[in-house]
N, C-alpha and C. Protein backbone atom coordinates (compact mmCIF):
# COMPACT_ATOMS: atom_id res chain seq x y z
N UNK A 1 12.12 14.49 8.26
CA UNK A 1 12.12 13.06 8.45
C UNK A 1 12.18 12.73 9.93
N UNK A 2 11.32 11.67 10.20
CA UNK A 2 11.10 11.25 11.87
C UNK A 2 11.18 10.17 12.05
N UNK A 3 11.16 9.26 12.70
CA UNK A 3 10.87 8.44 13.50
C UNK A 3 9.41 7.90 13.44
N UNK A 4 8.66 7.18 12.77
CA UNK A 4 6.89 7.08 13.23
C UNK A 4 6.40 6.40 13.67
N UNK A 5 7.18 5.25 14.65
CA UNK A 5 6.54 5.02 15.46
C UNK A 5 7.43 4.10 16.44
N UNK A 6 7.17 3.49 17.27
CA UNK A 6 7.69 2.55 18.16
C UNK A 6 8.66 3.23 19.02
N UNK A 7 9.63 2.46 19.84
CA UNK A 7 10.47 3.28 20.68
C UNK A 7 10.97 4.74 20.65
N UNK A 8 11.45 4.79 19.30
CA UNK A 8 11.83 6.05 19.16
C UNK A 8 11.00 6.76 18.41
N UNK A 9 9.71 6.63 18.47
CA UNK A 9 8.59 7.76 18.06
C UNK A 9 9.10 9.09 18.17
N UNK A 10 8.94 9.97 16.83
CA UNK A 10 9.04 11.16 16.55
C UNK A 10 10.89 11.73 16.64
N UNK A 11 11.10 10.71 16.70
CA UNK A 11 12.65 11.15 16.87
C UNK A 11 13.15 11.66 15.41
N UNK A 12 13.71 12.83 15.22
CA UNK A 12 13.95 13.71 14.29
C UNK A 12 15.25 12.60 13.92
N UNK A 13 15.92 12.95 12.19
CA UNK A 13 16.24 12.30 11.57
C UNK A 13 17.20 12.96 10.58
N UNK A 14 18.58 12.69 10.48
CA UNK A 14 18.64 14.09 8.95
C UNK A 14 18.93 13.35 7.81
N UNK A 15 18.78 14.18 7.08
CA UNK A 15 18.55 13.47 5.59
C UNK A 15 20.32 13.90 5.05
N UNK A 16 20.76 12.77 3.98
CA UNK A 16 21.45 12.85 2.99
C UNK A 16 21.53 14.31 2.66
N UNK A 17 22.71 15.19 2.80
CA UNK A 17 22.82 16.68 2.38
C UNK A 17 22.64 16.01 0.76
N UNK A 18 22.38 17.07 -0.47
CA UNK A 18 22.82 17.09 -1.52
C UNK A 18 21.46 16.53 -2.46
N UNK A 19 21.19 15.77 -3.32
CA UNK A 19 20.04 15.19 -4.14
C UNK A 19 20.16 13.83 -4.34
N UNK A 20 21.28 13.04 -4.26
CA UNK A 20 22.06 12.09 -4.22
C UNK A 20 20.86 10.88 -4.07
N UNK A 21 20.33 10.77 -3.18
CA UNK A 21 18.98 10.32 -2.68
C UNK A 21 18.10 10.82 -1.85
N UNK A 22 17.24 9.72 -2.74
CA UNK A 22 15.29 10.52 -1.81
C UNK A 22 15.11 9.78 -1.18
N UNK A 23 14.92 10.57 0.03
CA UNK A 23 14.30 9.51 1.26
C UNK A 23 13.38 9.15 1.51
N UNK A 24 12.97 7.99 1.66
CA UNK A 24 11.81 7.40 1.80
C UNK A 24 10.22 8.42 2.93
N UNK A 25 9.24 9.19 2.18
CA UNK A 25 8.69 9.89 3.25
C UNK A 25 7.62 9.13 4.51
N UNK A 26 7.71 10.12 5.12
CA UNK A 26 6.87 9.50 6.83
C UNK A 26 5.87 8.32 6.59
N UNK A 27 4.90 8.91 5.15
CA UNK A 27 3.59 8.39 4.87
C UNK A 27 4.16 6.87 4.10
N UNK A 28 4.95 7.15 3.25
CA UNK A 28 5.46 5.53 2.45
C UNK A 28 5.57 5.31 3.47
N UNK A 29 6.65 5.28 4.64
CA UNK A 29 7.26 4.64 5.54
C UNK A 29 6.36 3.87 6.71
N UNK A 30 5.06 4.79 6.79
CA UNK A 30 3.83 4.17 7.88
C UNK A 30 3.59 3.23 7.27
N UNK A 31 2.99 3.33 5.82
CA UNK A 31 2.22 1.99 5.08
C UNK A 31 3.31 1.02 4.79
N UNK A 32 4.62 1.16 4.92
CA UNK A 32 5.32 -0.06 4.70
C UNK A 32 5.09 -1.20 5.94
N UNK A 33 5.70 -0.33 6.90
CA UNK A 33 5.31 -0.77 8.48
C UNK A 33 4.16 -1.40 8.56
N UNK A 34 2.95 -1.12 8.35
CA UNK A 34 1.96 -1.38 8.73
C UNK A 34 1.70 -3.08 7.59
N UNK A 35 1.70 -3.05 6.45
CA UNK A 35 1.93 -3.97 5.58
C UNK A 35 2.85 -5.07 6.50
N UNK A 36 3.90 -4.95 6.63
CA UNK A 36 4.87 -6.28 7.24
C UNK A 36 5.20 -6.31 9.20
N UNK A 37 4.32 -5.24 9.35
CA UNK A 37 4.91 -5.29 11.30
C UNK A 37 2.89 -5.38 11.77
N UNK A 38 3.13 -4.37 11.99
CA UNK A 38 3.37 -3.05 11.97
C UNK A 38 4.49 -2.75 13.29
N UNK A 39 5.18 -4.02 13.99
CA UNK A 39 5.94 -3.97 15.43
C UNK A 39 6.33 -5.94 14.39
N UNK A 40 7.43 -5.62 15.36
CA UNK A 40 8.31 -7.12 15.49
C UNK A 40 8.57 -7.42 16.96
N UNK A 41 8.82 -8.64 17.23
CA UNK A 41 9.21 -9.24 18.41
C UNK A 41 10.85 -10.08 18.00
N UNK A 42 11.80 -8.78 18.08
CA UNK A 42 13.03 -9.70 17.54
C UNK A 42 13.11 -9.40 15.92
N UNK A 43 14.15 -10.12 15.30
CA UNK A 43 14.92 -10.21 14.01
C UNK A 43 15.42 -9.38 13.75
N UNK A 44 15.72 -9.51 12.61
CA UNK A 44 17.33 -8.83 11.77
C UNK A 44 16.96 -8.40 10.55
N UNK A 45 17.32 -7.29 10.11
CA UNK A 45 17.17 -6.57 8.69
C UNK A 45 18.17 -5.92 8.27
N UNK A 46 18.06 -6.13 6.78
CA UNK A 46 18.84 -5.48 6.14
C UNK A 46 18.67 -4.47 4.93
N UNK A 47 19.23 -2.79 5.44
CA UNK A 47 18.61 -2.08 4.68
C UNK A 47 19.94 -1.73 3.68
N UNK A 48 20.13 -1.97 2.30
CA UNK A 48 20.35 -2.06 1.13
C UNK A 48 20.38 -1.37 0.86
N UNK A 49 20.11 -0.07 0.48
CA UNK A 49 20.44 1.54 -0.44
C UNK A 49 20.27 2.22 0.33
N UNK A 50 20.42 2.09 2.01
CA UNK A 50 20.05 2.85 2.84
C UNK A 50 19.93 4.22 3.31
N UNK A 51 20.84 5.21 1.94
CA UNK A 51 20.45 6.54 2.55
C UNK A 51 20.47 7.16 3.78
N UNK A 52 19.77 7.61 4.23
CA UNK A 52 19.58 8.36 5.37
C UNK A 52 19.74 7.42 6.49
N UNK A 53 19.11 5.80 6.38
CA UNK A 53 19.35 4.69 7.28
C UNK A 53 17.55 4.69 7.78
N UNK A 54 16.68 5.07 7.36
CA UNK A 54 15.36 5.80 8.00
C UNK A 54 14.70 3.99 7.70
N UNK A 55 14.47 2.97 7.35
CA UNK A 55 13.92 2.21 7.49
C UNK A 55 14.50 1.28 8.29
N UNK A 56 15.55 1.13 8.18
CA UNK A 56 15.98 0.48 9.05
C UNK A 56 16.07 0.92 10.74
N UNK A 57 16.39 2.11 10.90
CA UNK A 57 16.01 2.40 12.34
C UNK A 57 14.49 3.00 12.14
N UNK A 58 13.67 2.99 11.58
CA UNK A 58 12.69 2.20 11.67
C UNK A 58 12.13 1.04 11.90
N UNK A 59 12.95 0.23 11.83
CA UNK A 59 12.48 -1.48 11.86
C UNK A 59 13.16 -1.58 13.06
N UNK A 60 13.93 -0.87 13.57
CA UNK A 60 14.70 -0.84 15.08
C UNK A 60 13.75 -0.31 16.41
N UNK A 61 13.10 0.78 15.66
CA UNK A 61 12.16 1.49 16.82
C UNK A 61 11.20 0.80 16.69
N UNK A 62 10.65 -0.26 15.99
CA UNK A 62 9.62 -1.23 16.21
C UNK A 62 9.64 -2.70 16.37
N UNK A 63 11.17 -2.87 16.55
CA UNK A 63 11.26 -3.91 17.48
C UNK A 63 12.62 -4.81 17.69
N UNK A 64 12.54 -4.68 15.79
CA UNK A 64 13.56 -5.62 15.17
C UNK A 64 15.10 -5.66 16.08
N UNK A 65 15.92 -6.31 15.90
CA UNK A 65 16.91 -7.10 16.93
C UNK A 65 18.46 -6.10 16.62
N UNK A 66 18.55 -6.55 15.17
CA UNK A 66 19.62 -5.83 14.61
C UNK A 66 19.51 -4.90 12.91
N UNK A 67 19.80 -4.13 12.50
CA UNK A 67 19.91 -4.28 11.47
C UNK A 67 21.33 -3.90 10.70
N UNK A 68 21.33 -4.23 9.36
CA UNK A 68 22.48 -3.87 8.68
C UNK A 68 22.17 -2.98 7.69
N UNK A 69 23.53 -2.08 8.07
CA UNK A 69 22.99 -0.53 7.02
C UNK A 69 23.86 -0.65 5.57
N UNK A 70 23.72 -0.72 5.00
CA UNK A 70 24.90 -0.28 3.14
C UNK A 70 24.16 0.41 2.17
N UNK A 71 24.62 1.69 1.75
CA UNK A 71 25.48 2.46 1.05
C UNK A 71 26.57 2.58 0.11
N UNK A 72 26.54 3.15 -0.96
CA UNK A 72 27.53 3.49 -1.44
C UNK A 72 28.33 4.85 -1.57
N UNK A 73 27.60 5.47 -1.12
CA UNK A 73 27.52 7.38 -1.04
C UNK A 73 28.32 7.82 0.40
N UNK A 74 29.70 8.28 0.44
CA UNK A 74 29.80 8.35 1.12
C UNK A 74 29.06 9.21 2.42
N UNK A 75 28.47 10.53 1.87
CA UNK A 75 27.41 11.17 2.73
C UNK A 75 26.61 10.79 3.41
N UNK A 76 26.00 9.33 2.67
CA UNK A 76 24.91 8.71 3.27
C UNK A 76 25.34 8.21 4.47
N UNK A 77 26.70 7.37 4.09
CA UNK A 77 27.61 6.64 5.15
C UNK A 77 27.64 7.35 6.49
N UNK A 78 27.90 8.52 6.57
CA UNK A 78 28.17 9.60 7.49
C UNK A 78 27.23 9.81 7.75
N UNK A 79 25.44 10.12 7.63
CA UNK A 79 24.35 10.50 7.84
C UNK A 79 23.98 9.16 8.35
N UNK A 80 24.01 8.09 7.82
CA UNK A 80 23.55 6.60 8.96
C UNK A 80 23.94 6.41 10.06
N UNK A 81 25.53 7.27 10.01
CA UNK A 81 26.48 6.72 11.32
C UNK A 81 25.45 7.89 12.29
N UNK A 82 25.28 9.48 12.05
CA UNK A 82 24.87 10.28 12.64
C UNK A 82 23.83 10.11 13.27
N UNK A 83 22.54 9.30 12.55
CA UNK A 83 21.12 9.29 12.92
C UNK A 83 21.04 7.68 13.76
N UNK A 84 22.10 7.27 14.00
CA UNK A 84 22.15 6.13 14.70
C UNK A 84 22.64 6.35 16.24
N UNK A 85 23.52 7.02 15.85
CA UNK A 85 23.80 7.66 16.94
C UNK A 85 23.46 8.43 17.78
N UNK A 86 22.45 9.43 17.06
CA UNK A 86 21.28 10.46 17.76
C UNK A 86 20.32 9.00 18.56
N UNK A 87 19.88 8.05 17.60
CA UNK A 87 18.75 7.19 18.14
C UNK A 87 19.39 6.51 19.07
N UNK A 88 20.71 6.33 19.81
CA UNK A 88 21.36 5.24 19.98
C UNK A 88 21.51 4.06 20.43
N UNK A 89 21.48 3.53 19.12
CA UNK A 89 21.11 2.46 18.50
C UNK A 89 22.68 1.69 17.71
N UNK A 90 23.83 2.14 18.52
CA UNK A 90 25.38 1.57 17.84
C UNK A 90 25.46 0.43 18.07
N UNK A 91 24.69 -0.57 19.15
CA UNK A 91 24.71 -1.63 19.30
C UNK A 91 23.71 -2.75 18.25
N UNK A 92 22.63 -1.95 18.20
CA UNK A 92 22.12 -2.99 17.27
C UNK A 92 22.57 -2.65 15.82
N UNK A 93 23.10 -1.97 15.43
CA UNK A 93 23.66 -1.61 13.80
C UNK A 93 24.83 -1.85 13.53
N UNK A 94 25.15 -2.24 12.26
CA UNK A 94 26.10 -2.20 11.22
C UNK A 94 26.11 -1.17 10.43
N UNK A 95 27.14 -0.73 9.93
CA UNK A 95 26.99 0.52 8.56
C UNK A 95 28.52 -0.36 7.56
N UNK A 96 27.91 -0.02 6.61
CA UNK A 96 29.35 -0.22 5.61
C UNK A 96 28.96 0.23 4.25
N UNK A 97 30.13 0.53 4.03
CA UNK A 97 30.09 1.55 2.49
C UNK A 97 30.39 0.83 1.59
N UNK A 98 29.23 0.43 0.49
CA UNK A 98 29.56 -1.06 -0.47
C UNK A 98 28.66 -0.83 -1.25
N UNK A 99 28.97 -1.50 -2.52
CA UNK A 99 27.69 -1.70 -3.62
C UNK A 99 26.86 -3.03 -3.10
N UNK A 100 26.01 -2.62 -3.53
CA UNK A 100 24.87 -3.61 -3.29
C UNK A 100 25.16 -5.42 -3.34
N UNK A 101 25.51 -5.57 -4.85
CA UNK A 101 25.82 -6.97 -5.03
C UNK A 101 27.07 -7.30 -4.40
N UNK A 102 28.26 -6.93 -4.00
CA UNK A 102 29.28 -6.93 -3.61
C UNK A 102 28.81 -7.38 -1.77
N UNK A 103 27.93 -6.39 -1.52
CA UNK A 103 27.55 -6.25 0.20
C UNK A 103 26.74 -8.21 0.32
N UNK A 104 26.01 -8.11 -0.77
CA UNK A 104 25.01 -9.47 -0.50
C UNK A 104 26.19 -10.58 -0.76
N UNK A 105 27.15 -9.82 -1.45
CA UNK A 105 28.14 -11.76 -1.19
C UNK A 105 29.31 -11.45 0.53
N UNK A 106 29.33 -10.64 0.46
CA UNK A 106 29.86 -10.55 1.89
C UNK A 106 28.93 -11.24 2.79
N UNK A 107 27.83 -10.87 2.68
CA UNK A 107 26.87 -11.52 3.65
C UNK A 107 26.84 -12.74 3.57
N UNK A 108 26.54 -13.16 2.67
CA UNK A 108 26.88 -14.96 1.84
C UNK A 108 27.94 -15.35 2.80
N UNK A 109 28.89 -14.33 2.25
CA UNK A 109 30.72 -15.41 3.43
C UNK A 109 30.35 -15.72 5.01
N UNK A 110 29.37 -14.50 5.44
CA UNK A 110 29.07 -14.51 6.66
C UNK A 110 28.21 -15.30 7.50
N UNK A 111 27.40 -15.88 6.64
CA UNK A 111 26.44 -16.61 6.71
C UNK A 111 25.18 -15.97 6.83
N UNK A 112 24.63 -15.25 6.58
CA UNK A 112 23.73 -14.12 7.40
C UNK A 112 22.42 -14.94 7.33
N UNK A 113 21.34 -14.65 7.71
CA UNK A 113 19.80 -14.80 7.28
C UNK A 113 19.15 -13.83 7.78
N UNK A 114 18.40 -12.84 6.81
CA UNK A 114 17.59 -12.36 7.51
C UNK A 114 16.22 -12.30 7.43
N UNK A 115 15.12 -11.86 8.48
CA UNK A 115 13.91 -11.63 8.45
C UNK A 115 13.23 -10.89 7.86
N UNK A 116 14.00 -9.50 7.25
CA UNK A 116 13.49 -8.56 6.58
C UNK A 116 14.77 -7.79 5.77
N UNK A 117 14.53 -7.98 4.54
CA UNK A 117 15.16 -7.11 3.82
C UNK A 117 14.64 -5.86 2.52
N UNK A 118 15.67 -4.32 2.97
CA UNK A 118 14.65 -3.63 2.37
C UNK A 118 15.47 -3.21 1.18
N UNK A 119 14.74 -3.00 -0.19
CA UNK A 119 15.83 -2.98 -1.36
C UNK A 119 14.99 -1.23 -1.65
N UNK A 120 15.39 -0.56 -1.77
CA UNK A 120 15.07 0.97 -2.66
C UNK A 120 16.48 1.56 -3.20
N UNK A 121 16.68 0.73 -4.22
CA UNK A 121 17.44 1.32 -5.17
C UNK A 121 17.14 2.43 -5.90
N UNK A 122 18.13 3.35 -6.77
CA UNK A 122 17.64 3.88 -7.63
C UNK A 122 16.70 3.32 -8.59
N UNK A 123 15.69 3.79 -9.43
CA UNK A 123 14.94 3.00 -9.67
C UNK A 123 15.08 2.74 -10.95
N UNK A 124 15.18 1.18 -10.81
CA UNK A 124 15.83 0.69 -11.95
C UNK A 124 15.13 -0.64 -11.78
N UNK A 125 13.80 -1.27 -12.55
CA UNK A 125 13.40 -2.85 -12.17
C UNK A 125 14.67 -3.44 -12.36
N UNK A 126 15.25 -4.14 -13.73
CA UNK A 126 16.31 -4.97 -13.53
C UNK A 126 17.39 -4.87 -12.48
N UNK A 127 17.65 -4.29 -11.62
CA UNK A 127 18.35 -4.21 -10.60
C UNK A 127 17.83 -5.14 -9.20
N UNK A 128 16.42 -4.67 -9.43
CA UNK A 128 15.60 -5.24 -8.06
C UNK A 128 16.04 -6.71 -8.13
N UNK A 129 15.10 -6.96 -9.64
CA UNK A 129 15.31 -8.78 -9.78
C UNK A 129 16.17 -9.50 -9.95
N UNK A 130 17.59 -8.89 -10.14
CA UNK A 130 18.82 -9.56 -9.76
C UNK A 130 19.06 -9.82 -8.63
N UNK A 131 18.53 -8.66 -7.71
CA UNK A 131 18.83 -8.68 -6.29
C UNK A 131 18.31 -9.72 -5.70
N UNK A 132 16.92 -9.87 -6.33
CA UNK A 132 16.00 -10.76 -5.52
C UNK A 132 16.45 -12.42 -6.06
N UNK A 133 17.07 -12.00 -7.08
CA UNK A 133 17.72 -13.83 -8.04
C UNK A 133 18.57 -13.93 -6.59
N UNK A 134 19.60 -13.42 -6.61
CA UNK A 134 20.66 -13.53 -5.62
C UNK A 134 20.16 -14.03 -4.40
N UNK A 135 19.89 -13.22 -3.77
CA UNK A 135 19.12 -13.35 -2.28
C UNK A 135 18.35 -14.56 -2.12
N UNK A 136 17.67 -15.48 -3.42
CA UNK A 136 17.07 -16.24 -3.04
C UNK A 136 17.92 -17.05 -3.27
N UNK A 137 18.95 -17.49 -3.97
CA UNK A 137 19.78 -18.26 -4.93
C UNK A 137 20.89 -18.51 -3.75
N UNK A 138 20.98 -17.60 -2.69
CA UNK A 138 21.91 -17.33 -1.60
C UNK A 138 21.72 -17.83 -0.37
N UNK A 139 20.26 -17.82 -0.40
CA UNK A 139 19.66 -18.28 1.06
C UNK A 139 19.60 -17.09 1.82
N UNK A 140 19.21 -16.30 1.42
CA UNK A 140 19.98 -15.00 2.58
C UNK A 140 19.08 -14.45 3.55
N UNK A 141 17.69 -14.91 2.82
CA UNK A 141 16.41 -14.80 4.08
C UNK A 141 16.33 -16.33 4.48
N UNK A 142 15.71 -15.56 5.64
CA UNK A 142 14.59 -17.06 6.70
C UNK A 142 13.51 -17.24 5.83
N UNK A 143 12.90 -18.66 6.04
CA UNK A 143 11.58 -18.94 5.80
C UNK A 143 10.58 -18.21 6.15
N UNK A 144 9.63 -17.57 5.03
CA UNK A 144 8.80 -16.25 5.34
C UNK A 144 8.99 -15.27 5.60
N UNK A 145 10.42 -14.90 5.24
CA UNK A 145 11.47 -13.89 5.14
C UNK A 145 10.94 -12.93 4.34
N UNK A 146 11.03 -11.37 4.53
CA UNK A 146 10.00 -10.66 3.54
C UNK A 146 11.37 -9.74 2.80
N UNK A 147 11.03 -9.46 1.73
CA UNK A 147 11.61 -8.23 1.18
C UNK A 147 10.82 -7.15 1.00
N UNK A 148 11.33 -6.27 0.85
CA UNK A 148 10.33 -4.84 0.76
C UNK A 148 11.25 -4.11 -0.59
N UNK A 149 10.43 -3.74 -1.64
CA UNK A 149 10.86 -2.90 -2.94
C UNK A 149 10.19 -2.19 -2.89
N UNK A 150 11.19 -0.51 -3.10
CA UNK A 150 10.31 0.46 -3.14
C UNK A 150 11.08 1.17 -4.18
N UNK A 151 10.04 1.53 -5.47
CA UNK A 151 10.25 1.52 -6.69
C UNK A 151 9.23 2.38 -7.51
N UNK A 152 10.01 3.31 -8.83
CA UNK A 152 8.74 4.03 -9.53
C UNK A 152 7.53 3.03 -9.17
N UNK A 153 6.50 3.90 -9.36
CA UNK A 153 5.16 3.61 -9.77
C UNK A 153 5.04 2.78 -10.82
N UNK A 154 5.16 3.05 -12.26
CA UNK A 154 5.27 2.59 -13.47
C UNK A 154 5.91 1.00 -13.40
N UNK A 155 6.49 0.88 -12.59
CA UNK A 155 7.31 -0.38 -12.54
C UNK A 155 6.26 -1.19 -12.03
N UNK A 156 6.02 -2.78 -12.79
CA UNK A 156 4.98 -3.39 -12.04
C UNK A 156 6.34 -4.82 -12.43
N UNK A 157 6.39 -5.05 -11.00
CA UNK A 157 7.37 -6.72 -10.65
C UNK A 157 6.83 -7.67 -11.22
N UNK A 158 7.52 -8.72 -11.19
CA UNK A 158 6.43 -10.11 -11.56
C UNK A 158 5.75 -10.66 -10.15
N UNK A 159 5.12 -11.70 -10.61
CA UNK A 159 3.97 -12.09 -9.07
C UNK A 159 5.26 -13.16 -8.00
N UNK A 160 6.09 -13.36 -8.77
CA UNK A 160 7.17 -14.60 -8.31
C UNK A 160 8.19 -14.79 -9.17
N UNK A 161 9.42 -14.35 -8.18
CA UNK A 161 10.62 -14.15 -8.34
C UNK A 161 11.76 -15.54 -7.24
N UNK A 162 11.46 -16.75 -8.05
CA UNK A 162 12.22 -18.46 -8.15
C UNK A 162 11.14 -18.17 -6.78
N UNK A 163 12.17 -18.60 -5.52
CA UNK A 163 10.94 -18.88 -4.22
C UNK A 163 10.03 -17.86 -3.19
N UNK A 164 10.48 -16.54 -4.09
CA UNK A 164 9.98 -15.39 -3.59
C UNK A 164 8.56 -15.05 -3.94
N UNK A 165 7.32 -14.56 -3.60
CA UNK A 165 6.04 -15.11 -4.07
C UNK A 165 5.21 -13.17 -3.14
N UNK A 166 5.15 -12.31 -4.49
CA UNK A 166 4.90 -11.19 -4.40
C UNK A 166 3.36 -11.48 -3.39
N UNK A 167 3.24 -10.52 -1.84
CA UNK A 167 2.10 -10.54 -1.51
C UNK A 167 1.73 -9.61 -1.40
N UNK A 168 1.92 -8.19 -1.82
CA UNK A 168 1.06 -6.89 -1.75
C UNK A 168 2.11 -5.97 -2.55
N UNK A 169 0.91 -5.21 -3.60
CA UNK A 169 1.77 -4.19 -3.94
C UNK A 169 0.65 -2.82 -3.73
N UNK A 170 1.23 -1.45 -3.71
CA UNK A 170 0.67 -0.84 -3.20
C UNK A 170 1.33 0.24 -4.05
N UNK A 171 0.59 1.74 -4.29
CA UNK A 171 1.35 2.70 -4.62
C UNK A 171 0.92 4.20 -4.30
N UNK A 172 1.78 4.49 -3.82
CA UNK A 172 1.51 6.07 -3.10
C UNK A 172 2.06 7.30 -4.40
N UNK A 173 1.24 7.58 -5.41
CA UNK A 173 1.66 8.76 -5.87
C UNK A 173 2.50 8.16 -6.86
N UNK A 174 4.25 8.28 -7.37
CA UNK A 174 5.02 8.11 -7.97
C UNK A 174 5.89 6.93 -7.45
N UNK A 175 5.40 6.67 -6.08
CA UNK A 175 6.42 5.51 -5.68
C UNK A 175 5.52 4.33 -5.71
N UNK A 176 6.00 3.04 -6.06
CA UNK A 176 5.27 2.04 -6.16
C UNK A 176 6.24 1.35 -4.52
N UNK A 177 5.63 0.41 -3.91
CA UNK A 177 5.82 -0.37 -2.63
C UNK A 177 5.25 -2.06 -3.36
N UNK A 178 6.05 -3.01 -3.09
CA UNK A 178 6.10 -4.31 -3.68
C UNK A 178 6.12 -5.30 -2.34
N UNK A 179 5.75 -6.32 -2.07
CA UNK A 179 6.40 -6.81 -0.78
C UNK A 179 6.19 -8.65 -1.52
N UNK A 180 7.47 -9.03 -0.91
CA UNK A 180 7.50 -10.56 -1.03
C UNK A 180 7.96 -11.38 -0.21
N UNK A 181 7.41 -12.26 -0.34
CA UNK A 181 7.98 -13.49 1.11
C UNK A 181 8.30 -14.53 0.23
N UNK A 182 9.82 -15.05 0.81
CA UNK A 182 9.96 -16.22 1.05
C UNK A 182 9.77 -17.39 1.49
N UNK A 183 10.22 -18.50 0.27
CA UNK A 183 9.72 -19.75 1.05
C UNK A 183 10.59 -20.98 0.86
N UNK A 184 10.93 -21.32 1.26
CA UNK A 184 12.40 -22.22 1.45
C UNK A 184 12.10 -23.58 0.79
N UNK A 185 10.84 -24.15 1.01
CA UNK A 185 10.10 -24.40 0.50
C UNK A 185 9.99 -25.24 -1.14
N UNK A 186 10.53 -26.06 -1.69
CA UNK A 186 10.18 -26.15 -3.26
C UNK A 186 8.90 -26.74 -3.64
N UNK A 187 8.13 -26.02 -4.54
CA UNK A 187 6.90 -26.43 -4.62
C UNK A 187 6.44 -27.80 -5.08
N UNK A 188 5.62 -28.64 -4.46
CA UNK A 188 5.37 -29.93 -5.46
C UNK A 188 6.08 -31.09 -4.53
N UNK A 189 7.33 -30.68 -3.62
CA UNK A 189 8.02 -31.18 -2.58
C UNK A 189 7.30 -31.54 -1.17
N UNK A 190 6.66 -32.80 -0.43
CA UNK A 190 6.30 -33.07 0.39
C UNK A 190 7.49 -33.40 1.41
């Protein structure tokens, strides 16, 4: 696992010891990039089942401002803190060890918004679309705020999830890639 592109191009990476989770590979990780950046000027992301932490300091080495790392594994916890630190990158990151829905109402208290949020849960659809109920139900992205789901193959999302409005899905092999933007937006509303 590397780095593929932007500041920290090729910068080596270590993975989660154990099976615990699969990390997102080089090739998913180019075509995600390339789909929603392929580079940013600024913002904030939040990577959600983060594992190894590899998209999110991804979204760091191509531009993005800050991101926030969560986990529930403690290994992972320890492998985000590590590969952040190799990149170092302690200033623009967060890490915290939390379940998912628990982490998105913390954020809620905090006020957060972000520009990009990346969900690769175990793969489980009903999980995603709670996430994505929440998040929109929360405010928790900006206007044109994207999410990124990366999910079996077999799994096909709906086209629109309340103000979330699916714009590319894509699939490499066994992993399916989903992407949606927000829109703050209520339809029919001038």
């Amino acid at each position: 696992m590397r780095v593929v592109s932007g500041a920290l191009k090729g910068r080596g990476l270590k993975a989660v010891p154990g099976v615990s989770t699969r990390p997102t590979t080089d090739k998913v990780k180019e075509a995600i990039f390339n789909m929603i950046g392929p580079y940013f000027k600024g913002g904030t992301g939040l990577d959600l089942f983060a594992g190894s932490g590899g998209l999110g300091i991804e979204g760091l080495s191509r531009g993005l401002e800050k991101v926030i790392f969560v986990d529930m594994d403690r290994k992972a916890i320890q492998t985000i803190q590590e590969n952040i630190k190799a990149c170092g990158l302690d200033e623009q990151s967060e890490v915290y060890r939390n379940e998912a829905s628990r982490a998105l109402k913390a954020v809620k208290k905090r006020d957060l918004k972000f520009d990009y949020i990346f969900l690769d849960p175990p793969y489980k659809k009903q999980q995603l679309i709670k996430l994505m109920e929440f998040i929109t139900k929360e405010h928790l992205l900006k206007d044109q705020g994207v999410i990124v789901c990366e999910h079996g193959s077999e799994i096909q999302l709906p086209g629109k999830v309340d103000r979330l409005e699916q714009t590319r899905h894509e699939e490499y092999g066994i992993i399916g890639i989903t992407i949606f933007t927000y829109s703050s937006e209520e339809e029919g509303v001038l």
